[in-house]
Structure formats: C-alpha cells, structure tokens
N, C-alpha and C. Protein backbone atom coordinates (compact mmCIF):
# COMPACT_ATOMS: atom_id res chain seq x y z
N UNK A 1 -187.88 27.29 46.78
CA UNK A 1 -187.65 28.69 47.07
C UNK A 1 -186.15 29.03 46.99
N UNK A 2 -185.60 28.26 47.58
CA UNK A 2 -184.05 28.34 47.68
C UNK A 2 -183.13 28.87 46.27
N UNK A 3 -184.05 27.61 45.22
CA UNK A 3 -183.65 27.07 44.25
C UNK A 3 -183.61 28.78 43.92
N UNK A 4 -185.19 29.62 43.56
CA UNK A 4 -185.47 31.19 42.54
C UNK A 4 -184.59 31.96 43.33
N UNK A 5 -184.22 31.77 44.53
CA UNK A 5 -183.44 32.57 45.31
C UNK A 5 -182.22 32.92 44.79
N UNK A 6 -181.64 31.61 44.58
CA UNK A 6 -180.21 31.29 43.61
C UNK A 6 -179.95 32.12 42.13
N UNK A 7 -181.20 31.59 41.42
CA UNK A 7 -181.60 32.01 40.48
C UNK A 7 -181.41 33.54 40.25
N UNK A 8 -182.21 34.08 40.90
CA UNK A 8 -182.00 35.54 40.88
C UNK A 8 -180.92 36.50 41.71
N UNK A 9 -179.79 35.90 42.25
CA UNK A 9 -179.32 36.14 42.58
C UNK A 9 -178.05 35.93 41.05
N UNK A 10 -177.81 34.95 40.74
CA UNK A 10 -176.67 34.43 39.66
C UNK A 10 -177.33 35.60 38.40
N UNK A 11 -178.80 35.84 38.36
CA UNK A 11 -178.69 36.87 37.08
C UNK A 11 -178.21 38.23 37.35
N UNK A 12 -178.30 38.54 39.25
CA UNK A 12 -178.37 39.79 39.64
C UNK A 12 -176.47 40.02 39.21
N UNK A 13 -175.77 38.70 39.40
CA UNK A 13 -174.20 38.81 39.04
C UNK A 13 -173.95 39.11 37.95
N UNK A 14 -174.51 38.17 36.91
CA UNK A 14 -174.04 38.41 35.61
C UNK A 14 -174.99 39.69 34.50
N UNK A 15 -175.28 40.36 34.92
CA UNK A 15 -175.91 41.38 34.62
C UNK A 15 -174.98 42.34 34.43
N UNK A 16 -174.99 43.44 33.08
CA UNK A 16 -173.63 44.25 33.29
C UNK A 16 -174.08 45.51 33.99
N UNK A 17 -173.09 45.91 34.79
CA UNK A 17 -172.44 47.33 35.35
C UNK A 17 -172.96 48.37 34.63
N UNK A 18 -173.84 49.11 34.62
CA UNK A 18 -173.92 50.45 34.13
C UNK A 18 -172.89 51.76 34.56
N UNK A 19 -172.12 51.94 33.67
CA UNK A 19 -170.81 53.21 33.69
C UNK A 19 -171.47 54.39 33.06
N UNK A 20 -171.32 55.45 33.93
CA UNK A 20 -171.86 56.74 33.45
C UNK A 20 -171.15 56.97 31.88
N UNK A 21 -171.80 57.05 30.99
CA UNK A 21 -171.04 57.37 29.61
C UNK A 21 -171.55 58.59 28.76
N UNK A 22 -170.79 59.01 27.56
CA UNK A 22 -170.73 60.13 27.31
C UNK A 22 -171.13 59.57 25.64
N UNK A 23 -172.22 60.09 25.00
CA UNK A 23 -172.45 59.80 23.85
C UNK A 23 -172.49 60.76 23.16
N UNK A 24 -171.63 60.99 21.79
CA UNK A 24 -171.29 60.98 20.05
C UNK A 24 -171.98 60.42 19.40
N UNK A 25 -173.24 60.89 18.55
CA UNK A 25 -173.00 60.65 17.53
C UNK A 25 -173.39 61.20 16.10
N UNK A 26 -174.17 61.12 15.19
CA UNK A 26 -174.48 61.72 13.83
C UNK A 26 -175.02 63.14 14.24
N UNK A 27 -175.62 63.04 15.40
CA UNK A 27 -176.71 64.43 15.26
C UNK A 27 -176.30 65.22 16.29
N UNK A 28 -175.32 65.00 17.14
CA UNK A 28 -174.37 65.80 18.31
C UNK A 28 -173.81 66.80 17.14
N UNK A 29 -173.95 68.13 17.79
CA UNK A 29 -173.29 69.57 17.13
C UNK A 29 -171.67 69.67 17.71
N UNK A 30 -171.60 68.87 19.17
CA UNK A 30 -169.95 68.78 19.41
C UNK A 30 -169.35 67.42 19.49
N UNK A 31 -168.60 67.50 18.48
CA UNK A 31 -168.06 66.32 18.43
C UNK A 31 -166.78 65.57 19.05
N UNK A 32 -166.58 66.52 19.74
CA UNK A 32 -165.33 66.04 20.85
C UNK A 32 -165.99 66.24 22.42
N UNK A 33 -165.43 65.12 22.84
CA UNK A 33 -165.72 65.15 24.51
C UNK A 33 -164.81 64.95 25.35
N UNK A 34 -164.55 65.50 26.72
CA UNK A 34 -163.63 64.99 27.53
C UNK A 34 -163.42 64.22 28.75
N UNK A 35 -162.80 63.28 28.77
CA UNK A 35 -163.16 62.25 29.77
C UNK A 35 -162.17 62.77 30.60
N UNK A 36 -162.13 62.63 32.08
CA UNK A 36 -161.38 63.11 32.96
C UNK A 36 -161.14 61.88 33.95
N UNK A 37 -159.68 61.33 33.94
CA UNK A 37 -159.47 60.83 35.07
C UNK A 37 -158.29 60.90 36.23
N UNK A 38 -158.82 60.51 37.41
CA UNK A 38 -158.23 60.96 38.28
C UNK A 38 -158.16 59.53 39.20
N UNK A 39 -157.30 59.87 40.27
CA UNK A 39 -156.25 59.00 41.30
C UNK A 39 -156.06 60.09 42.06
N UNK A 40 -156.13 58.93 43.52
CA UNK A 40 -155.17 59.65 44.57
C UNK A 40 -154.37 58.56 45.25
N UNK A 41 -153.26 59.24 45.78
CA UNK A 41 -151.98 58.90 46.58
C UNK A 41 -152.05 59.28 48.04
N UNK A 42 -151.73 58.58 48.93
CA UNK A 42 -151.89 59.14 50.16
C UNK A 42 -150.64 59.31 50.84
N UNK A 43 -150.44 60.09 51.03
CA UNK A 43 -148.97 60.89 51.91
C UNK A 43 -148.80 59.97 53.11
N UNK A 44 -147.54 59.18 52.93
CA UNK A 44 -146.71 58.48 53.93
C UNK A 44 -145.43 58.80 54.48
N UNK A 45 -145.49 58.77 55.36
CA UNK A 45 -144.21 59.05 56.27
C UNK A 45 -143.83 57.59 57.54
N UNK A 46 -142.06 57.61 57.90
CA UNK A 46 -141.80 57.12 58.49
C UNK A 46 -140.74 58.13 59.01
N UNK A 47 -141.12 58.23 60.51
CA UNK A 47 -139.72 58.89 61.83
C UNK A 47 -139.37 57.97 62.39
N UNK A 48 -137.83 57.37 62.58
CA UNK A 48 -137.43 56.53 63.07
C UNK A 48 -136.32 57.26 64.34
N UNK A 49 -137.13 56.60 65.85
CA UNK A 49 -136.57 57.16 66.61
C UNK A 49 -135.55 56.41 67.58
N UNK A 50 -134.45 56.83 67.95
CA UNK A 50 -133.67 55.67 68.61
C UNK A 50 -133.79 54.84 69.70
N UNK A 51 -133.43 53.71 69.71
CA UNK A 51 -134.12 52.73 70.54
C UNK A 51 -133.08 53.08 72.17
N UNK A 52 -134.05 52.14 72.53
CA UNK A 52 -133.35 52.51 74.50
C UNK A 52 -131.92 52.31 74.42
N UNK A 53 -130.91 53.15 75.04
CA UNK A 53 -129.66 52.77 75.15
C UNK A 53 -129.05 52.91 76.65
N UNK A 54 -128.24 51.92 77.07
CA UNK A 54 -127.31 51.55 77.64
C UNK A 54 -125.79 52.77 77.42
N UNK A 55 -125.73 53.62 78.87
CA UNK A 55 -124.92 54.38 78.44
C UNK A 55 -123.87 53.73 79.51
N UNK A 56 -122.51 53.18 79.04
CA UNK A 56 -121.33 52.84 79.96
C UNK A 56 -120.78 54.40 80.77
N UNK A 57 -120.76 53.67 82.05
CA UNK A 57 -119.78 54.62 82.84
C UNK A 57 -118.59 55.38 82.05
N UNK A 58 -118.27 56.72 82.45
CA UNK A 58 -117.34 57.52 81.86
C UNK A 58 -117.43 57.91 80.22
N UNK A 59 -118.26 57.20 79.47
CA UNK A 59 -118.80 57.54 78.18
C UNK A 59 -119.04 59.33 77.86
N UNK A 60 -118.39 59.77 76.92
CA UNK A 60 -118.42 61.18 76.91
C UNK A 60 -119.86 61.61 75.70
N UNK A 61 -119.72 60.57 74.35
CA UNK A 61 -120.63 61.08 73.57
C UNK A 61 -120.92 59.98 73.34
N UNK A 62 -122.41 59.63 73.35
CA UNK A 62 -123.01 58.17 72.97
C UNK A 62 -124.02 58.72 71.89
N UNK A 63 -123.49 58.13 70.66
CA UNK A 63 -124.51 58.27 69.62
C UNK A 63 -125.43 57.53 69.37
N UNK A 64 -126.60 58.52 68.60
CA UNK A 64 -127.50 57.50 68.03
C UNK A 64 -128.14 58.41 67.03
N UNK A 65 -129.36 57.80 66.67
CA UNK A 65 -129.52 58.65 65.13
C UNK A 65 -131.19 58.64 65.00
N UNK A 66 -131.49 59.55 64.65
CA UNK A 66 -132.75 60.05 64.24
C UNK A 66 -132.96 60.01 62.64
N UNK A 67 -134.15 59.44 62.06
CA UNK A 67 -134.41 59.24 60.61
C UNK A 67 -136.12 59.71 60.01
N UNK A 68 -135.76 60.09 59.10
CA UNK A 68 -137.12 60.57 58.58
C UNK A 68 -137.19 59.79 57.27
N UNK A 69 -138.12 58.97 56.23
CA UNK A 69 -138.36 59.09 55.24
C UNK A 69 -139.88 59.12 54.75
N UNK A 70 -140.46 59.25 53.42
CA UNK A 70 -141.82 59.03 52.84
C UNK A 70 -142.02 59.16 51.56
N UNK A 71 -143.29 59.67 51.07
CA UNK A 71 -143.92 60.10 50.24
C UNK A 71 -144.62 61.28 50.68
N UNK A 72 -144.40 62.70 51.01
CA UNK A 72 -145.15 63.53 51.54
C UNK A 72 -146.04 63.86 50.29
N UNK A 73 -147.04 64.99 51.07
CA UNK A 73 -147.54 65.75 49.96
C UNK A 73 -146.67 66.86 49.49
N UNK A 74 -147.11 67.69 48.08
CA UNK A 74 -146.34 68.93 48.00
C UNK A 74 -145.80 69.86 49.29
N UNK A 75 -144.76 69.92 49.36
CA UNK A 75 -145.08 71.69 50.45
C UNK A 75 -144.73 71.24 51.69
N UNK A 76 -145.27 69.72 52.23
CA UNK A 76 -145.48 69.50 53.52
C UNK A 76 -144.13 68.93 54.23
N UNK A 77 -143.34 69.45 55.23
CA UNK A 77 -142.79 68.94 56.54
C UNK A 77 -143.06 68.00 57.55
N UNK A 78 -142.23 67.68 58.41
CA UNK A 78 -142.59 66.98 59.52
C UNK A 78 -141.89 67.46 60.62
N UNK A 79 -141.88 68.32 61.46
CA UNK A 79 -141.30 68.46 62.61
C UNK A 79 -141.24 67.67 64.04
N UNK A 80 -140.54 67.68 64.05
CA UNK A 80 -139.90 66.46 65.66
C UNK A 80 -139.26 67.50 66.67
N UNK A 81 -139.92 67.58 67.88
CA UNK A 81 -140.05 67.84 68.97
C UNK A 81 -139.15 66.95 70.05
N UNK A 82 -137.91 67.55 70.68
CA UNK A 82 -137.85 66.09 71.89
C UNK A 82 -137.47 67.21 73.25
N UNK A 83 -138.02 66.53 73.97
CA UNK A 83 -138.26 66.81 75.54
C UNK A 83 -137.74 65.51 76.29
N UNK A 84 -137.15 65.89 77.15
CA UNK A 84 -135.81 65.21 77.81
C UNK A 84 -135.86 65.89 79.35
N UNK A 85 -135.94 64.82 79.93
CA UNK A 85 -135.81 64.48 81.41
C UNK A 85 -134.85 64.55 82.40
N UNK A 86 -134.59 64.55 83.11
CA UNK A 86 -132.94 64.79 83.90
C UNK A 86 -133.10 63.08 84.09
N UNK A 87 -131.09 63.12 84.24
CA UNK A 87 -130.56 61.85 84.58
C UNK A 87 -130.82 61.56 85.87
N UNK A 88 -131.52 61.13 86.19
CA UNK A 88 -131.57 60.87 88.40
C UNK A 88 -131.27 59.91 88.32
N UNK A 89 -130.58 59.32 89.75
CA UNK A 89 -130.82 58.55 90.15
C UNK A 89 -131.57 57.33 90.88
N UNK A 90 -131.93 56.17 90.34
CA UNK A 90 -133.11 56.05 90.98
C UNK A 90 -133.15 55.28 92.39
N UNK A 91 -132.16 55.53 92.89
CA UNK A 91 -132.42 55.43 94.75
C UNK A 91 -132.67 56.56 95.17
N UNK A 92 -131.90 57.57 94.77
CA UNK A 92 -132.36 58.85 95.40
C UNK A 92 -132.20 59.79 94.07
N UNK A 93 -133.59 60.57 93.90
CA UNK A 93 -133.87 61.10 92.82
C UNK A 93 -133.24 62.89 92.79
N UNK A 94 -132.70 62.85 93.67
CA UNK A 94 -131.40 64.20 94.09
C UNK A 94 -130.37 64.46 93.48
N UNK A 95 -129.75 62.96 93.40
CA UNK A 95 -128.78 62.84 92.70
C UNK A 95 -128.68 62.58 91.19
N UNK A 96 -128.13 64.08 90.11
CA UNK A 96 -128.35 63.74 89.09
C UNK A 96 -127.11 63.94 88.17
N UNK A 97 -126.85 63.08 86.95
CA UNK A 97 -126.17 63.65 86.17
C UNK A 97 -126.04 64.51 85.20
N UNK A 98 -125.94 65.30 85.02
CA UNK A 98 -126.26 66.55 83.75
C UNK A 98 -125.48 66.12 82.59
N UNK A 99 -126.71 66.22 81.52
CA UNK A 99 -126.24 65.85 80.18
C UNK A 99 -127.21 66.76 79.24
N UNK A 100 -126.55 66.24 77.86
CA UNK A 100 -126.78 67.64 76.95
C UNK A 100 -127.27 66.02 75.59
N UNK A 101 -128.15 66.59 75.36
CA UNK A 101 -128.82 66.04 74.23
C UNK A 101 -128.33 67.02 72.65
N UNK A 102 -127.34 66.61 71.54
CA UNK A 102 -126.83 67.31 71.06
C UNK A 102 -127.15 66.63 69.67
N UNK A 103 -126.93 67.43 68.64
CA UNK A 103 -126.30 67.04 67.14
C UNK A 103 -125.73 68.19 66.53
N UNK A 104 -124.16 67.49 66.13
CA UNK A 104 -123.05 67.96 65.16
C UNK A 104 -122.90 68.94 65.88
N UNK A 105 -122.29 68.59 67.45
CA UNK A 105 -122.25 69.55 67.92
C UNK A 105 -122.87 70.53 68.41
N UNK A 106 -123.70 70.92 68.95
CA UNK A 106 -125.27 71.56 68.93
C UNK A 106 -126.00 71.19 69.92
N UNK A 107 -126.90 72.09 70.68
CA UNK A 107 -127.39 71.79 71.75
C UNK A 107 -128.88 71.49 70.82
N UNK A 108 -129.89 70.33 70.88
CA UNK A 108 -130.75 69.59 70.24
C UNK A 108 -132.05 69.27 70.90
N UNK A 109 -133.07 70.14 70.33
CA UNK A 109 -134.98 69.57 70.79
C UNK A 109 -135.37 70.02 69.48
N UNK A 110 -134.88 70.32 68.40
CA UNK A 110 -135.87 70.29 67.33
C UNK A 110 -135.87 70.49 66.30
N UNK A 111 -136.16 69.89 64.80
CA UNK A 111 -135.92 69.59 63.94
C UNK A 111 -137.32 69.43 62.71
N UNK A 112 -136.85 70.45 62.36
CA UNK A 112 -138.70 70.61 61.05
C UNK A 112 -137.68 69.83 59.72
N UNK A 113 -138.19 68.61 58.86
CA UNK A 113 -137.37 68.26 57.61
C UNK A 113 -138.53 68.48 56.79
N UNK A 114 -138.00 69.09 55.53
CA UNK A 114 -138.57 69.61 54.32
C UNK A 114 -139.29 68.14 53.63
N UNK A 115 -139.99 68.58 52.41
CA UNK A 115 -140.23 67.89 51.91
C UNK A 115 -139.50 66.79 50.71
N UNK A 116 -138.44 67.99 50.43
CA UNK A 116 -136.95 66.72 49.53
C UNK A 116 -136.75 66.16 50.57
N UNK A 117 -136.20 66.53 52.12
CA UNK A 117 -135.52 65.93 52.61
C UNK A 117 -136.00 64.46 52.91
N UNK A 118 -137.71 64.58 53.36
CA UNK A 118 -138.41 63.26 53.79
C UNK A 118 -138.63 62.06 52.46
N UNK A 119 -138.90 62.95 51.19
CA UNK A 119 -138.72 62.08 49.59
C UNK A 119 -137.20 61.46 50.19
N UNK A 120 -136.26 61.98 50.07
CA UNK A 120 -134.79 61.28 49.75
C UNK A 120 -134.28 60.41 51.06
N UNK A 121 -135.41 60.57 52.12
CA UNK A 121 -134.89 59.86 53.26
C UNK A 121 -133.23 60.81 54.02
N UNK A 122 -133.58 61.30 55.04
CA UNK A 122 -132.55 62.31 55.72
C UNK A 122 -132.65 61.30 57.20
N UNK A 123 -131.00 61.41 57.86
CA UNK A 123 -130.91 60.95 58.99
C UNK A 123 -130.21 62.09 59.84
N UNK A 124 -130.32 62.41 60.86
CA UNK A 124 -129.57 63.48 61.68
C UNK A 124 -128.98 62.45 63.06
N UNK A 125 -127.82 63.05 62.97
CA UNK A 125 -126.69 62.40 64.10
C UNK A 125 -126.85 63.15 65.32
N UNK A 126 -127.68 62.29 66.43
CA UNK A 126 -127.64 62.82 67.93
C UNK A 126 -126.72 62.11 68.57
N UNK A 127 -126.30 62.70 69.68
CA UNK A 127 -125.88 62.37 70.79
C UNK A 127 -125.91 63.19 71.93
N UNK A 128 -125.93 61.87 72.90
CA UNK A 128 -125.72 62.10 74.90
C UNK A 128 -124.48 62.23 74.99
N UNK A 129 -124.22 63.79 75.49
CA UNK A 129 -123.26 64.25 75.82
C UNK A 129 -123.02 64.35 77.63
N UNK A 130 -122.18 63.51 77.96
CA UNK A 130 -121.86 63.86 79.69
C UNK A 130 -120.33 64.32 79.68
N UNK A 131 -119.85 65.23 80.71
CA UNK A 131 -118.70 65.78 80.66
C UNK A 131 -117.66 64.90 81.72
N UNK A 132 -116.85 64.53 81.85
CA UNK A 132 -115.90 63.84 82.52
C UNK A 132 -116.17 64.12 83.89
N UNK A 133 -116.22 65.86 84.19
CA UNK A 133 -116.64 66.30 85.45
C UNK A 133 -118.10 65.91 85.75
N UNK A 134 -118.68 65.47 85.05
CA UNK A 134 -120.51 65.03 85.65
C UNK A 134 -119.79 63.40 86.19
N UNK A 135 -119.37 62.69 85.41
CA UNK A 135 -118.97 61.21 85.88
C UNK A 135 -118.21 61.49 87.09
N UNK A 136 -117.18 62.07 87.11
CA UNK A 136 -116.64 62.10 88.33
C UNK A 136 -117.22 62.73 89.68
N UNK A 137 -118.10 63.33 89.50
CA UNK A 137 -119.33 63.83 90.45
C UNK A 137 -120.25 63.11 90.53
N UNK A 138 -120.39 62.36 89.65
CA UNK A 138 -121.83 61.02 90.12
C UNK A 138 -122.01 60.24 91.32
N UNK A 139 -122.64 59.98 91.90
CA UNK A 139 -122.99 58.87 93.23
C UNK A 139 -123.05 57.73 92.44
N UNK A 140 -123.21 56.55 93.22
CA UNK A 140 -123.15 55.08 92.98
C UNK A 140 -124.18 55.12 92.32
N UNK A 141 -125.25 54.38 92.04
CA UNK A 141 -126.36 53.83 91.24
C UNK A 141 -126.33 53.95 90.31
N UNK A 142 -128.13 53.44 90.21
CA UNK A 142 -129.03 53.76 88.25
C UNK A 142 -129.48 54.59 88.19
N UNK A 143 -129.16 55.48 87.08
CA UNK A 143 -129.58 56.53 86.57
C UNK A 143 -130.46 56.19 85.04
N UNK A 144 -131.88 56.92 85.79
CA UNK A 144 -132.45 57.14 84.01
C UNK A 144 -132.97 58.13 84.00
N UNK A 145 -133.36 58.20 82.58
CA UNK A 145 -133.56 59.83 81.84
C UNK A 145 -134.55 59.11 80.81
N UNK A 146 -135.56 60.05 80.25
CA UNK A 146 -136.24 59.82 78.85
C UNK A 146 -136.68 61.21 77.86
N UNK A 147 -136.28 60.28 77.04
CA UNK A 147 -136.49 61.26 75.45
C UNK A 147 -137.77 61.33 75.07
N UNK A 148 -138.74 61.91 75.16
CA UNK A 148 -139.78 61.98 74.42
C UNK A 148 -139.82 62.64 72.65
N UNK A 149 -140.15 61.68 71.99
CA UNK A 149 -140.13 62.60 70.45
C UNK A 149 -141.42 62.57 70.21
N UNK A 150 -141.79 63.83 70.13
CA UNK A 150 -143.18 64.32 69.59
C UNK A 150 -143.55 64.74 68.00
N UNK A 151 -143.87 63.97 67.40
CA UNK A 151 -143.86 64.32 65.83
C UNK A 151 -145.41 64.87 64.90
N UNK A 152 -144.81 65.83 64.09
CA UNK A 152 -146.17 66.39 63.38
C UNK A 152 -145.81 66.86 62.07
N UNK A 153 -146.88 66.26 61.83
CA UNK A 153 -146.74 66.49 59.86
C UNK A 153 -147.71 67.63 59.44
N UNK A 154 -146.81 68.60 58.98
CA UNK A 154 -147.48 69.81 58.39
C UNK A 154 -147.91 69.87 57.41
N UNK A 155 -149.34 70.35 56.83
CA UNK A 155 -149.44 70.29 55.55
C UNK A 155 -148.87 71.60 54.93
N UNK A 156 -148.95 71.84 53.57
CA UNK A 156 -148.46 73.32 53.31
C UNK A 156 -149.25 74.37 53.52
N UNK A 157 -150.64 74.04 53.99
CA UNK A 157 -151.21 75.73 54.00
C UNK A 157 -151.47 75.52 55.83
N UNK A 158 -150.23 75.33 56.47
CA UNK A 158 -149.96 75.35 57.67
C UNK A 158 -151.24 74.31 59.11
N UNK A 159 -151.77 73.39 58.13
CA UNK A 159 -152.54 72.40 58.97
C UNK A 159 -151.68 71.25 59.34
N UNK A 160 -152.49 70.42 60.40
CA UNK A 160 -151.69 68.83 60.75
C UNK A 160 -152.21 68.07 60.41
C-alpha cells in the first residue's frame, strides 16, 4: 500500500502545472493578444527614536536626533507625535525641573515628513533644553521625565 501511495504521489509531482493561457492561431480573427503582468511592493518605513539619555547636572542643551527613512507609497507621510512628561523628582514628585523639548531652536511635539523626505532618509535635530535658572532652582535628587513618540503612516487619500 505504502509502496501505490508513493507511487501516486511522485506522478502527482511530476505532472505539469496547468497556466491559464491565451491561444492564436490559423482560425482566430484577432491576432494579437495581451498579456498583463503585475507585482507588488509593500511600503516600508523606519522612525528611529532616541535612546534613554543621561542628562549631566547644569547641561543647557542635550541633543539627540530623530530619523525617518523607507520605501513609502506614492503621496504617503508619516507623522510623529511626542508627548512629554514633567521632570520630577523622584523622592518627592513636587519638585520639578522645567524643560523645553526643542528643534533648531523651536519649541517641538510634531513633525509630519513627506514622502521624498522618508525615500531620501531625513533626520531632525532635537534637544532638552533646561535654563541655568531651572538648575539653580533644583532640589537634590533623581529626576525623570518621558518622551512618548507616537507614529502614523498616512496614506494619500488620508487613511492609516
């Protein structure tokens, strides 16, 4: 049994593929036909967002950098969203430092990049801005804060 099992299985392999085809010939009234083929590509993206940082005492502008690249579709964007937390302290959450989340100067939560921009790969320059007067007003401790980046890829007839 095993053995016809085999058997009909090795003819079921070598058996050819039937491909939908288009036949020409003597007694066809049109003698041209058109074959149509097609492919698809699937729209990739990479947002590269900055990793945890270590901000030294008295530090005025601590940079870091935000990056977009891909393969979008026609038309389509990616907008980045960031929402940002106060600096507390974490013995006592009263005590905070005020800082400004910025680029090129610029007060900074949000950023839509085109579709050249994500093809050619675009980076935008942030930084944590604290003012001399926030350090010198600080209490002792650890202070943290978090960046949330929220990202969404638009298509062009305004879907995600």
């Amino acid at each position: 049994m095993k053995k016809i099992v085999s058997m009909m299985m090795m003819v079921l392999l070598i058996s050819p593929v039937a491909i939908q085809a288009k036949e020409i010939d003597q007694e066809s009234t049109n003698k041209t036909e058109d074959t149509k083929v097609t492919t698809s590509v699937d729209s990739t993206y990479l947002v590269v967002i900055p990793e945890d940082c270590k901000i030294t005492k008295g530090t005025l502008n601590t940079k870091m950098e935000l990056a977009v690249e891909g393969n979008p579709t026609p038309d389509a964007s990616i907008q980045v969203d960031v929402a940002a937390t106060e600096l507390c302290n974490q013995g006592n959450k009263e005590y905070k430092i005020p800082y400004q989340l910025t680029s090129e100067g610029k007060e900074f939560n949000k950023i839509t990049y085109s579709e050249s921009e994500i093809r050619t790969g675009t980076k935008t320059p942030l930084s944590i801005d604290i003012t001399k007067e926030a350090w010198d007003n600080a209490f002792a401790g650890d202070y943290s804060a978090t960046l949330t980046f929220a990202i969404q890829y638009l298509e062009a007839n305004g879907g995600n």
